[in-house]
N, C-alpha and C. Protein backbone atom coordinates (compact mmCIF):
# COMPACT_ATOMS: atom_id res chain seq x y z
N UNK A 1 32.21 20.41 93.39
CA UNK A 1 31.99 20.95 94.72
C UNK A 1 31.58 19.81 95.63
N UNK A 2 32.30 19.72 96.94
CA UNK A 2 32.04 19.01 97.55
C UNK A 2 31.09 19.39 98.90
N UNK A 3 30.23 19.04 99.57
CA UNK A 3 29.09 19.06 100.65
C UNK A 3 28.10 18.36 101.35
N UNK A 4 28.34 18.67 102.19
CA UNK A 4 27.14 17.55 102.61
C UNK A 4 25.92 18.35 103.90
N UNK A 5 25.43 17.59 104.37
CA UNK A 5 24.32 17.92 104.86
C UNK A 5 23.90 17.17 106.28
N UNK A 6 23.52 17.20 107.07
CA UNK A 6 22.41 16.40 108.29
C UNK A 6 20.81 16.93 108.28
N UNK A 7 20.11 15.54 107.46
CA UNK A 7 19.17 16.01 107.35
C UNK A 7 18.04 15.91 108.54
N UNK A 8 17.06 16.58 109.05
CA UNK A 8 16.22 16.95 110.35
C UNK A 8 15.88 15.55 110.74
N UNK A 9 15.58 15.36 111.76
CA UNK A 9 14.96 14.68 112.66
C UNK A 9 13.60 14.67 112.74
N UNK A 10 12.95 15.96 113.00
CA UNK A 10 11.33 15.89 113.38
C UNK A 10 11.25 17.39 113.12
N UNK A 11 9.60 16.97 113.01
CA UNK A 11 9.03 18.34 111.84
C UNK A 11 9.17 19.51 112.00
N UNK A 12 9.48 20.25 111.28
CA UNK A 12 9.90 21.79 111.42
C UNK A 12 10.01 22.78 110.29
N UNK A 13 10.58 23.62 110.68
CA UNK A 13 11.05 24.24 108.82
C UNK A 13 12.20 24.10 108.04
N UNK A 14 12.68 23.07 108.28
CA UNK A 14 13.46 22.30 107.15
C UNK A 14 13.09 20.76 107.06
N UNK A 15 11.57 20.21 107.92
CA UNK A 15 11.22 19.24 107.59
C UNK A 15 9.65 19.77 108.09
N UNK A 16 8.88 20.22 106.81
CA UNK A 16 7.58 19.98 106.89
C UNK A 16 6.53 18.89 107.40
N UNK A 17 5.37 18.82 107.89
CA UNK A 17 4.94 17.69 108.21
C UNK A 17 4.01 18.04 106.86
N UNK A 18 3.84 16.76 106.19
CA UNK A 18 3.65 16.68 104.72
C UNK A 18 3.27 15.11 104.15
N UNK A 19 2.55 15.67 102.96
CA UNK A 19 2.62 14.73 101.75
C UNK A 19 2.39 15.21 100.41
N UNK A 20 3.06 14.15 99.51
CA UNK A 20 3.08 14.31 98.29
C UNK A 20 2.00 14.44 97.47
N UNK A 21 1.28 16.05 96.70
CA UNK A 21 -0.35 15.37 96.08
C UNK A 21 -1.01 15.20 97.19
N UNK A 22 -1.49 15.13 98.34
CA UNK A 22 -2.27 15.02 99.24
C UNK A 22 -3.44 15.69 98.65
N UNK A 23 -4.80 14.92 98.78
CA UNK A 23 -5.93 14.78 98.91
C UNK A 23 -7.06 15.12 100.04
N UNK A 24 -7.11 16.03 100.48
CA UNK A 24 -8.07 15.98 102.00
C UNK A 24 -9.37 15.19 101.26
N UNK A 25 -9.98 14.84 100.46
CA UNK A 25 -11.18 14.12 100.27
C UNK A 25 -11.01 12.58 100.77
N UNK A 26 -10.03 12.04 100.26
CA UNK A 26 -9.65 10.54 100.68
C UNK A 26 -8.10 10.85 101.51
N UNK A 27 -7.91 11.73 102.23
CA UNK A 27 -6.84 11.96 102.96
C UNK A 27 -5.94 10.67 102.80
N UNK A 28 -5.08 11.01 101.63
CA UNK A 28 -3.89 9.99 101.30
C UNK A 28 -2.96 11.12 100.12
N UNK A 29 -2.02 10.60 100.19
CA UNK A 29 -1.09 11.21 99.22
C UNK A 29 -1.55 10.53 97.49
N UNK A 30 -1.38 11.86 97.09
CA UNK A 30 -1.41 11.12 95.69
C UNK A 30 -1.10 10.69 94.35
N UNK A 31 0.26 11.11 95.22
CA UNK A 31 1.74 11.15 94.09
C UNK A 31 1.69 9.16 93.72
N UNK A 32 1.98 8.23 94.32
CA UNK A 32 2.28 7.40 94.13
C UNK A 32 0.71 6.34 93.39
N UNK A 33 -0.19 7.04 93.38
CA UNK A 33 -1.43 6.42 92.65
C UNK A 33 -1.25 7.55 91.19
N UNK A 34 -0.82 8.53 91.15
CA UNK A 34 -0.80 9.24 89.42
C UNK A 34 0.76 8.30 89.23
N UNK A 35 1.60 8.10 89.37
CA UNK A 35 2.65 7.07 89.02
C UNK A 35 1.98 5.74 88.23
N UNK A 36 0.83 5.02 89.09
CA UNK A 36 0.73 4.07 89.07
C UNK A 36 0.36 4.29 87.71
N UNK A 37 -0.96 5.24 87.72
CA UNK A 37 -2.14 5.17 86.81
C UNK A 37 -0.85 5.32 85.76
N UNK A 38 -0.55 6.10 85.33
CA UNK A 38 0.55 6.55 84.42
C UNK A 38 1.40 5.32 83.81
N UNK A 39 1.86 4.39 84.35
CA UNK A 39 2.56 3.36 84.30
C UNK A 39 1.09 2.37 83.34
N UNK A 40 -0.13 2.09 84.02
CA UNK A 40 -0.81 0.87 83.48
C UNK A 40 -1.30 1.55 82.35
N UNK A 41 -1.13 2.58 82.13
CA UNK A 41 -1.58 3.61 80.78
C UNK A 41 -0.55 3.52 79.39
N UNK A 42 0.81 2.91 79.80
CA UNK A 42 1.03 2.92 78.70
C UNK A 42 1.47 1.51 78.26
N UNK A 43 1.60 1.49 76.93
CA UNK A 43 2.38 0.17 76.35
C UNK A 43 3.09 -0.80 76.81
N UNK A 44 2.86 -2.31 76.73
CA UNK A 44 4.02 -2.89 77.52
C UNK A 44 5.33 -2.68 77.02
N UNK A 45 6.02 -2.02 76.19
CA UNK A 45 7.05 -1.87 75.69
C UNK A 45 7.11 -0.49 76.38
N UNK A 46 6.51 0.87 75.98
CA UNK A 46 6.89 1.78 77.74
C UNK A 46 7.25 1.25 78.74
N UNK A 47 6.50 0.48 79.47
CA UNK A 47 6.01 0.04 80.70
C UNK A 47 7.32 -0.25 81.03
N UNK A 48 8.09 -1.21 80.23
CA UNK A 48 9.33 -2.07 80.73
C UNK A 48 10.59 -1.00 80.71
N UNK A 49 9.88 -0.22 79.58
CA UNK A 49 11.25 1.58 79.26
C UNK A 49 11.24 1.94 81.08
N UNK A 50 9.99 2.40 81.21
CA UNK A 50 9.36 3.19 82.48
C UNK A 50 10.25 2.05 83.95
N UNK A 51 10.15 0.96 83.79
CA UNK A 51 10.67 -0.10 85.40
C UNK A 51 10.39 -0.95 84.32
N UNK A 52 11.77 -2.06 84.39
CA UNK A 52 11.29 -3.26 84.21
C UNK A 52 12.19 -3.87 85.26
N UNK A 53 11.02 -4.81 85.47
CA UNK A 53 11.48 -5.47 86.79
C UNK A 53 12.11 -6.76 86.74
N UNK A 54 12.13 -7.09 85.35
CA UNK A 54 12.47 -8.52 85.17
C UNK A 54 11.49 -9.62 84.76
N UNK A 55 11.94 -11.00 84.17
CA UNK A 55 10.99 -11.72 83.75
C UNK A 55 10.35 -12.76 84.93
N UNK A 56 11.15 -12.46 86.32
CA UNK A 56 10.11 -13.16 87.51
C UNK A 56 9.15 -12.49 87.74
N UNK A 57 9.24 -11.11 87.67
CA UNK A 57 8.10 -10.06 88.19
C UNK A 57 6.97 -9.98 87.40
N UNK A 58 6.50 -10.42 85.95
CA UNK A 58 5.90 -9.92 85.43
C UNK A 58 4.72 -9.38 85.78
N UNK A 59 3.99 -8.34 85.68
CA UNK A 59 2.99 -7.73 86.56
C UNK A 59 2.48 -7.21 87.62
N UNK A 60 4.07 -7.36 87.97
CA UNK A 60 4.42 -6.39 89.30
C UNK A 60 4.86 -5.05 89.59
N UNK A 61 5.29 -4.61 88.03
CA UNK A 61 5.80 -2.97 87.83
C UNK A 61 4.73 -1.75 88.13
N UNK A 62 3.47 -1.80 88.27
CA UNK A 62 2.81 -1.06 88.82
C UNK A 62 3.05 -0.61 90.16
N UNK A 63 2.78 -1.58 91.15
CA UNK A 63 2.68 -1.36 92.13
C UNK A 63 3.76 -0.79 92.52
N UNK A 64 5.24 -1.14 91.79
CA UNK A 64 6.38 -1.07 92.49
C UNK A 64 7.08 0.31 91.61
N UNK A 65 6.43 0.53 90.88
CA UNK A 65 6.98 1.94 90.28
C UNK A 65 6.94 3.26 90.66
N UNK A 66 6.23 3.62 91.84
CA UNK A 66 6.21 4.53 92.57
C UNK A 66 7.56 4.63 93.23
N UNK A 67 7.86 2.91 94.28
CA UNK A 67 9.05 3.05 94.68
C UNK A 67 10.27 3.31 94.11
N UNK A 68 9.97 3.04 92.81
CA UNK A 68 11.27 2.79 91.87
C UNK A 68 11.75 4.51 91.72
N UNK A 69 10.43 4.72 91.20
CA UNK A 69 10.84 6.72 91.15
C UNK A 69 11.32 7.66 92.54
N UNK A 70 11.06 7.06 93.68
CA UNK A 70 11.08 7.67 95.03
C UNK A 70 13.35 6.85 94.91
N UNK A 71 13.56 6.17 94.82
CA UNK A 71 14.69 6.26 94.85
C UNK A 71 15.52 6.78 93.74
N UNK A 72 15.00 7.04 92.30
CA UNK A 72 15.87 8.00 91.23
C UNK A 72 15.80 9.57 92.10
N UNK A 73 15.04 9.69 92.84
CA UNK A 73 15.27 11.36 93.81
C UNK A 73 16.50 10.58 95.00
N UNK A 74 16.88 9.32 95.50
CA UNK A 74 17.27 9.92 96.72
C UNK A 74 18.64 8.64 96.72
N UNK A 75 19.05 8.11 95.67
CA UNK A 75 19.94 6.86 94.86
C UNK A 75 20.74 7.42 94.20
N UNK A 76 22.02 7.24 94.13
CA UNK A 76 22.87 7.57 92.81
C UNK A 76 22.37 6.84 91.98
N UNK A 77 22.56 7.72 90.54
CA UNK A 77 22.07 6.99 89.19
C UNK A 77 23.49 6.09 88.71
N UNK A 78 22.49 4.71 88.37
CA UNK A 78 23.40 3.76 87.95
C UNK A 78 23.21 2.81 88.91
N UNK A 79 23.47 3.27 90.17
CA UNK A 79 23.52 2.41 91.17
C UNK A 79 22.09 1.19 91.19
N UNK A 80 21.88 -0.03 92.07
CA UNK A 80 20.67 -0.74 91.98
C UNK A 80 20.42 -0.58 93.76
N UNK A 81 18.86 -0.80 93.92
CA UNK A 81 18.77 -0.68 95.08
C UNK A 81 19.16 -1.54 95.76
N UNK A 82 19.27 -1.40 97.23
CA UNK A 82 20.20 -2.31 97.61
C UNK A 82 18.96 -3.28 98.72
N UNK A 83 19.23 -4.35 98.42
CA UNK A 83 18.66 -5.88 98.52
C UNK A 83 17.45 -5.89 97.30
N UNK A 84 17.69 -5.56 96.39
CA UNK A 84 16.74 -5.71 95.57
C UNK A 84 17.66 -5.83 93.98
N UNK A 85 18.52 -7.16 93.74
CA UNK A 85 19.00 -7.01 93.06
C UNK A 85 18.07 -7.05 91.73
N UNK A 86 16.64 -7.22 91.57
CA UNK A 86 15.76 -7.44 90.27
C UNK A 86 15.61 -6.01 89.92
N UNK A 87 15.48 -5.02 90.74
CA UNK A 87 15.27 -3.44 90.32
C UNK A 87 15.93 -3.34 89.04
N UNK A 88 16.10 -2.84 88.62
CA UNK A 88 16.76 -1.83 87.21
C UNK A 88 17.47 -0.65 87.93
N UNK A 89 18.62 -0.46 87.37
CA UNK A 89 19.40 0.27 87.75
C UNK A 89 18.51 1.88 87.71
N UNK A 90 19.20 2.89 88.85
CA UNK A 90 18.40 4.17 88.88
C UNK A 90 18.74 4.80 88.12
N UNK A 91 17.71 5.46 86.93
CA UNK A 91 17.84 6.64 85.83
C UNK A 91 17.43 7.99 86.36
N UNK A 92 17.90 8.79 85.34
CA UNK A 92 17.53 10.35 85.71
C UNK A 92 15.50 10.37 85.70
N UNK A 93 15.14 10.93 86.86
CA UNK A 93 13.90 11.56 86.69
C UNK A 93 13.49 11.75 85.65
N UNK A 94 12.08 11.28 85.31
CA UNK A 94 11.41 12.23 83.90
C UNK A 94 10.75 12.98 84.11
N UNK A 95 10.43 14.30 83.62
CA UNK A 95 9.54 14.82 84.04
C UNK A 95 7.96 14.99 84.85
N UNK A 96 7.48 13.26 83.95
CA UNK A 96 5.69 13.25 84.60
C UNK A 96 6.00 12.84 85.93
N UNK A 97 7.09 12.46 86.45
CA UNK A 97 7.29 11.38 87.81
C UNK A 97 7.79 12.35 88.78
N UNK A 98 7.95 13.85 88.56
CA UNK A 98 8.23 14.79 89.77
C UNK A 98 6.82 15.05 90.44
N UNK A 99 7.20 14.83 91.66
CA UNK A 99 5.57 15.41 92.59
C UNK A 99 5.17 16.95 92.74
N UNK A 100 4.36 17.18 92.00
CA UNK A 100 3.57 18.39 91.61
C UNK A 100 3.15 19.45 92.59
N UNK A 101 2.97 18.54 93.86
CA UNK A 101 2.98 19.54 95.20
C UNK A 101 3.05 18.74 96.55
N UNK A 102 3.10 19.35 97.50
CA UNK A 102 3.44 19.02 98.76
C UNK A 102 2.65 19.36 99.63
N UNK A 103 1.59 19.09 100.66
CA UNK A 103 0.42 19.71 101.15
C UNK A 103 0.51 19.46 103.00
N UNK A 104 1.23 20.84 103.22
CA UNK A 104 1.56 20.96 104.63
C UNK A 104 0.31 20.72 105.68
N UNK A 105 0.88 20.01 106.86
CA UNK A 105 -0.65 19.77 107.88
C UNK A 105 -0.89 20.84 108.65
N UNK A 106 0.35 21.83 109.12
CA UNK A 106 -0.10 23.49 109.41
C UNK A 106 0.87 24.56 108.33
N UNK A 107 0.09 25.58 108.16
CA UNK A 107 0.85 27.18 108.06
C UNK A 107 2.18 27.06 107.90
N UNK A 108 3.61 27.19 107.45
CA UNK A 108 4.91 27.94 107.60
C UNK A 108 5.20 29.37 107.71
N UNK A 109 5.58 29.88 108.68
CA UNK A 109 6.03 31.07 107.88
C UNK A 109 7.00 31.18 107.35
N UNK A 110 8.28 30.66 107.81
CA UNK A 110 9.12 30.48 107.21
C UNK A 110 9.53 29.21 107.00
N UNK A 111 10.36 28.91 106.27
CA UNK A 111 11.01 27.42 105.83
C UNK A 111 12.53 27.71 105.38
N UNK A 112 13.31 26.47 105.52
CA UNK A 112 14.74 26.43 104.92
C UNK A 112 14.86 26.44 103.80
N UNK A 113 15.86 26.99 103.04
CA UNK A 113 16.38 26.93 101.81
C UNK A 113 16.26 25.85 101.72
N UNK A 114 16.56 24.91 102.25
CA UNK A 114 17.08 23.52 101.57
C UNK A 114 15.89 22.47 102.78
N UNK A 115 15.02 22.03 101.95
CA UNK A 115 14.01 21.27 103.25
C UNK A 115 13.75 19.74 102.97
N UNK A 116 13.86 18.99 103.74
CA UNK A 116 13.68 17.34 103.54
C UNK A 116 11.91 17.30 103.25
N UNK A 117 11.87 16.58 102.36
CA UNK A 117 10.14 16.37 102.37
C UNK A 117 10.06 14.86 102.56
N UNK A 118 8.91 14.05 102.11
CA UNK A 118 9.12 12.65 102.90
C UNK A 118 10.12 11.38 101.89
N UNK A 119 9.95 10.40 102.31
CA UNK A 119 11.32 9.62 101.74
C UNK A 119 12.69 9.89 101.27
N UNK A 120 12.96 10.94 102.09
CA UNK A 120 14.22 11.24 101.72
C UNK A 120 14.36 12.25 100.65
N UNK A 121 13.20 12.59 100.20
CA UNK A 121 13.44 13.31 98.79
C UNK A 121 13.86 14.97 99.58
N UNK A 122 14.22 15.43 99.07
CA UNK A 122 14.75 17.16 99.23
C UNK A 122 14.41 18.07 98.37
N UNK A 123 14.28 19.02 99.02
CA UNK A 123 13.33 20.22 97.84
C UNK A 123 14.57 21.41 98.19
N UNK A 124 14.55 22.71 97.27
CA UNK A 124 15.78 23.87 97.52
C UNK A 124 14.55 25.08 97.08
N UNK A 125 14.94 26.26 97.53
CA UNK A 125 14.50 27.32 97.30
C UNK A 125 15.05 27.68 96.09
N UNK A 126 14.53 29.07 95.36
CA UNK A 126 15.02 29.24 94.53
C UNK A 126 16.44 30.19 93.84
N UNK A 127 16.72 30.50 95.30
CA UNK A 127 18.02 31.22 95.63
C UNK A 127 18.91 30.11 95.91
N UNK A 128 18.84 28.56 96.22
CA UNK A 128 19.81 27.55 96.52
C UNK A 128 19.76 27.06 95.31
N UNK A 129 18.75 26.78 94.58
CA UNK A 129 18.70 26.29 93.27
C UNK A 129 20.33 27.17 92.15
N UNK A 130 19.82 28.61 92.16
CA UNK A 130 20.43 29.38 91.66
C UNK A 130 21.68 29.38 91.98
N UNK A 131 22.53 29.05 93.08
CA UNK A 131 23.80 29.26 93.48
C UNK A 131 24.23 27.82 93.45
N UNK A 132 23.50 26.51 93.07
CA UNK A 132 24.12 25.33 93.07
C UNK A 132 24.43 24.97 91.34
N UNK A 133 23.55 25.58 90.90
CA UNK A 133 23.23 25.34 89.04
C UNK A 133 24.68 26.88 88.92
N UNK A 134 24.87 27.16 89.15
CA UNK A 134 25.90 27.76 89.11
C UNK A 134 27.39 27.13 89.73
N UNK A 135 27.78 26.83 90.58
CA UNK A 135 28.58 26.21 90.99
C UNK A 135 28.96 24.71 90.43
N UNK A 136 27.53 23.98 89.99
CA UNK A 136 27.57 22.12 89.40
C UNK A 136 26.62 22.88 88.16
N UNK A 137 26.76 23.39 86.85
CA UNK A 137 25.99 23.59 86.13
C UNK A 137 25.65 22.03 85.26
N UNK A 138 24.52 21.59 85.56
CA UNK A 138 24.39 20.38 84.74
C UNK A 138 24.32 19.07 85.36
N UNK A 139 24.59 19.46 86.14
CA UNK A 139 24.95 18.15 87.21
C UNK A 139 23.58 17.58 87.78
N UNK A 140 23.16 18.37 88.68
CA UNK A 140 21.52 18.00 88.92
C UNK A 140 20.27 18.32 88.51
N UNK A 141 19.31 17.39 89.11
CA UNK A 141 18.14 17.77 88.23
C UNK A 141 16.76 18.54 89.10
N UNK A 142 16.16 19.32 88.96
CA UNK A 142 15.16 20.79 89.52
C UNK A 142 13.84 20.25 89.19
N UNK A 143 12.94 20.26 89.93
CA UNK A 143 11.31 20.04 89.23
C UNK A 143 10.78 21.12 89.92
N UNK A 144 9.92 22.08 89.45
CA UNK A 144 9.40 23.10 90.78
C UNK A 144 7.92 22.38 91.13
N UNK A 145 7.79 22.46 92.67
CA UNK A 145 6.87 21.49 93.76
C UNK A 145 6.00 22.58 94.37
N UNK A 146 5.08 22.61 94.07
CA UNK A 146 4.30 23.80 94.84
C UNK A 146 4.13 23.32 96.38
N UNK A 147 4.26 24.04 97.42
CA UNK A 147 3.94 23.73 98.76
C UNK A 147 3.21 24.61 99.30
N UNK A 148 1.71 24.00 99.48
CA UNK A 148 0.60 24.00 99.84
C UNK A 148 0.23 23.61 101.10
N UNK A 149 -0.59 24.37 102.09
CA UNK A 149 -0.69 24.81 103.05
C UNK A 149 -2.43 25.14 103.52
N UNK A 150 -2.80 24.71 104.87
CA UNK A 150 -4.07 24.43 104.64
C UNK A 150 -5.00 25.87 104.23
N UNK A 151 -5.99 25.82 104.31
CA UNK A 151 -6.74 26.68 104.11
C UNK A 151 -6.61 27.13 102.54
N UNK A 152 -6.00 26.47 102.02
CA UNK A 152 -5.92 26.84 100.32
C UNK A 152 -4.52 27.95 100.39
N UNK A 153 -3.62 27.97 101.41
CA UNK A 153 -2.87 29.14 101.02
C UNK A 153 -1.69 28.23 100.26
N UNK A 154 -0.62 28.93 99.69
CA UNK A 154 0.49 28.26 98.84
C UNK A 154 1.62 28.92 99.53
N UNK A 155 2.73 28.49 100.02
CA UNK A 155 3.74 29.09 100.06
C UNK A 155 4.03 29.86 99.85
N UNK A 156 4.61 31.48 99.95
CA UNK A 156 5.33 32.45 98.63
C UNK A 156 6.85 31.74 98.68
N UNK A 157 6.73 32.37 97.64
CA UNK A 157 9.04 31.57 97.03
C UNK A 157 8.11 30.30 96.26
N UNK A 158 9.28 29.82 95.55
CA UNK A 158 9.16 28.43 94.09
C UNK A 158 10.08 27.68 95.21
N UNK A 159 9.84 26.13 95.43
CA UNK A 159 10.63 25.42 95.76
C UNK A 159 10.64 24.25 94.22
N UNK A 160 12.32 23.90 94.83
CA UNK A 160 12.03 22.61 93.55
C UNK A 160 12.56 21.33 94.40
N UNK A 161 12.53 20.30 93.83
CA UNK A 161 12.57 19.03 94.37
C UNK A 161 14.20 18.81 93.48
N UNK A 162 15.03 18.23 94.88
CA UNK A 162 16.24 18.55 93.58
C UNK A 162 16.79 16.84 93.58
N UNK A 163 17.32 16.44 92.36
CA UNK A 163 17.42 15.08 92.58
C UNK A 163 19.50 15.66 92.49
N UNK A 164 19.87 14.71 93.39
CA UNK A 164 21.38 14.91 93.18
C UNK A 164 21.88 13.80 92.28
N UNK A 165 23.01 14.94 91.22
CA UNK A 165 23.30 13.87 90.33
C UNK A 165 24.59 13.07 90.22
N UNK A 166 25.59 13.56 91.42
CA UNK A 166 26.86 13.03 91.87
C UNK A 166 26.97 13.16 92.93
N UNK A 167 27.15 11.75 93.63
CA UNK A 167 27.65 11.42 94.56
C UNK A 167 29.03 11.07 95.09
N UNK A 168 29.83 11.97 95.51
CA UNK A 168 31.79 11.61 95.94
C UNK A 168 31.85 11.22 97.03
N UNK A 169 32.39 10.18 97.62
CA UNK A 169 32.79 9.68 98.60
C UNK A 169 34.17 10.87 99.19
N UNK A 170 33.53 11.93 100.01
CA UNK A 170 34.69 12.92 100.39
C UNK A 170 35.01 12.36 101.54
N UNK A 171 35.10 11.69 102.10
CA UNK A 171 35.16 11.27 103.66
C UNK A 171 36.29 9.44 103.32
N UNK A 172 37.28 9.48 104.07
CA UNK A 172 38.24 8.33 103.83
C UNK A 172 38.67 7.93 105.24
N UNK A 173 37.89 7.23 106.15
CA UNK A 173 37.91 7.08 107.30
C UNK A 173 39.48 6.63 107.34
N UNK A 174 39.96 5.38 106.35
CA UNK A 174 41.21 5.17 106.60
C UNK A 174 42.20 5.97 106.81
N UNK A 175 42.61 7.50 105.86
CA UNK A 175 42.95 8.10 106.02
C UNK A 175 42.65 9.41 107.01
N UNK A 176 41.82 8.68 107.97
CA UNK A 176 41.50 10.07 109.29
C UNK A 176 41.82 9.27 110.41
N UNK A 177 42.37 10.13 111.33
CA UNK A 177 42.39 9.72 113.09
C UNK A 177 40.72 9.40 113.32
N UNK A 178 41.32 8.09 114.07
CA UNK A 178 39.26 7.23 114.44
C UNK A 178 38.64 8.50 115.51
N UNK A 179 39.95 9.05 116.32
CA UNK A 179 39.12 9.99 117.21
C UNK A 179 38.92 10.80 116.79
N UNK A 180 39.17 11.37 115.61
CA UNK A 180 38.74 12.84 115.19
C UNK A 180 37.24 12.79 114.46
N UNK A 181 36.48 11.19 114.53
CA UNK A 181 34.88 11.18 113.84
C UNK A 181 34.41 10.55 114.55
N UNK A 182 35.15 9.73 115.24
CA UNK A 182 34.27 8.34 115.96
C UNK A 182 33.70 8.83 117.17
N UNK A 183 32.35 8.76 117.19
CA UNK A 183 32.20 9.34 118.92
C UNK A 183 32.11 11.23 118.94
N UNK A 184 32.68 11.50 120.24
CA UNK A 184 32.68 13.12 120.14
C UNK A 184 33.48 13.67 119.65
N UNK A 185 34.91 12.61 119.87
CA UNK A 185 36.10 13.42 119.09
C UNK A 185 37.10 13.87 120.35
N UNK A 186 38.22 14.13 119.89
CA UNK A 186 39.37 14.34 121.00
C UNK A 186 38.80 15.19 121.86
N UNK A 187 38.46 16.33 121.27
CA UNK A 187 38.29 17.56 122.41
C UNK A 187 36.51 17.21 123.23
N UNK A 188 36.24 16.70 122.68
CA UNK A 188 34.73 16.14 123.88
C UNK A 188 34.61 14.84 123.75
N UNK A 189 35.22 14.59 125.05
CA UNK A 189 35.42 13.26 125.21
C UNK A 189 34.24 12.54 125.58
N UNK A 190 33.31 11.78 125.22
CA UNK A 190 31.67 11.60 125.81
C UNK A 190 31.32 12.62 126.13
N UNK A 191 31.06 14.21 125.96
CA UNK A 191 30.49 14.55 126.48
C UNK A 191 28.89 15.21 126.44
């Protein structure tokens, strides 16, 4: 199945104003410090399983393993990041490295099926979940993300954080008229 998307601009209900794990005690997110801790916790032989960054970096995979996981959500796997040829190519998500919740700065009442959260990552309801795992069975990967909301309330509905696991180049500019993408397009000419 082929699709695509335009993801929001500015905050709303298909782009929460948010963070990952957020903390109101030390008001910071705190997805990318349980990464860290997680990472200096295990073995240097994990460690290098988990990111290895190479033998210039040595002792640099902490810090940089947060980033490393923030692009297996929003990178084709396989691919390396780009200007960073020392990365390690992007693997599938593991489980401890999905962010556990999302902690809105006001109320929703409602939200999109399908909502951008920060770095690019994307979360689906559980009715989009259901009709895409049906359509690509196997293909991508689901973590469910609680989204949390002040005053201690939680969302109702399960969102999950969905990592996409194929990427098709459906679009062949060579093979399209330049005016039918470039700009407004024949029928709105600038307008």
């Amino acid at each position: 199945m082929v699709w695509g998307m335009s993801l929001p601009s500015n905050f709303g209900e298909f782009w929460p104003d948010a963070d990952f794990e957020f903390d109101a005690k030390v008001r910071d997110g705190r997805w990318s410090e349980r990464l860290r801790l997680h990472y200096l916790a295990q073995t240097p032989e994990e460690q290098r399983r988990l990111f290895d960054y190479g033998d210039n970096h040595v002792g640099y995979g902490a810090g940089n393993y947060g980033n490393f996981v923030v692009g297996k959500f929003t990178r084709e796997r396989g691919t390396v990041r780009p200007g960073s040829p020392d990365y390690p190519p992007f693997r599938p998500v593991e489980p401890h490295e999905a962010p556990r919740s999302f902690a809105t700065e006001k109320s929703y009442k409602t939200l999109g099926s399908l909502i951008e959260l920060n770095d690019g990552v994307v979360a689906v309801d559980e009715a989009l979940k259901t009709i895409i795992e049906r359509l690509e069975p196997g293909i991508h990967q689901f973590f469910p993300i609680e989204i949390c909301m002040p005053r201690g309330q939680i969302y109702p509905g399960q969102y999950y954080t969905m990592v996409i696991g194929q990427f098709v180049d459906s679009f062949l500019p060579e093979n399209s008229q330049g005016d039918s993408w470039n700009g407004y397009g024949p029928e709105y000419p600038n307008a």
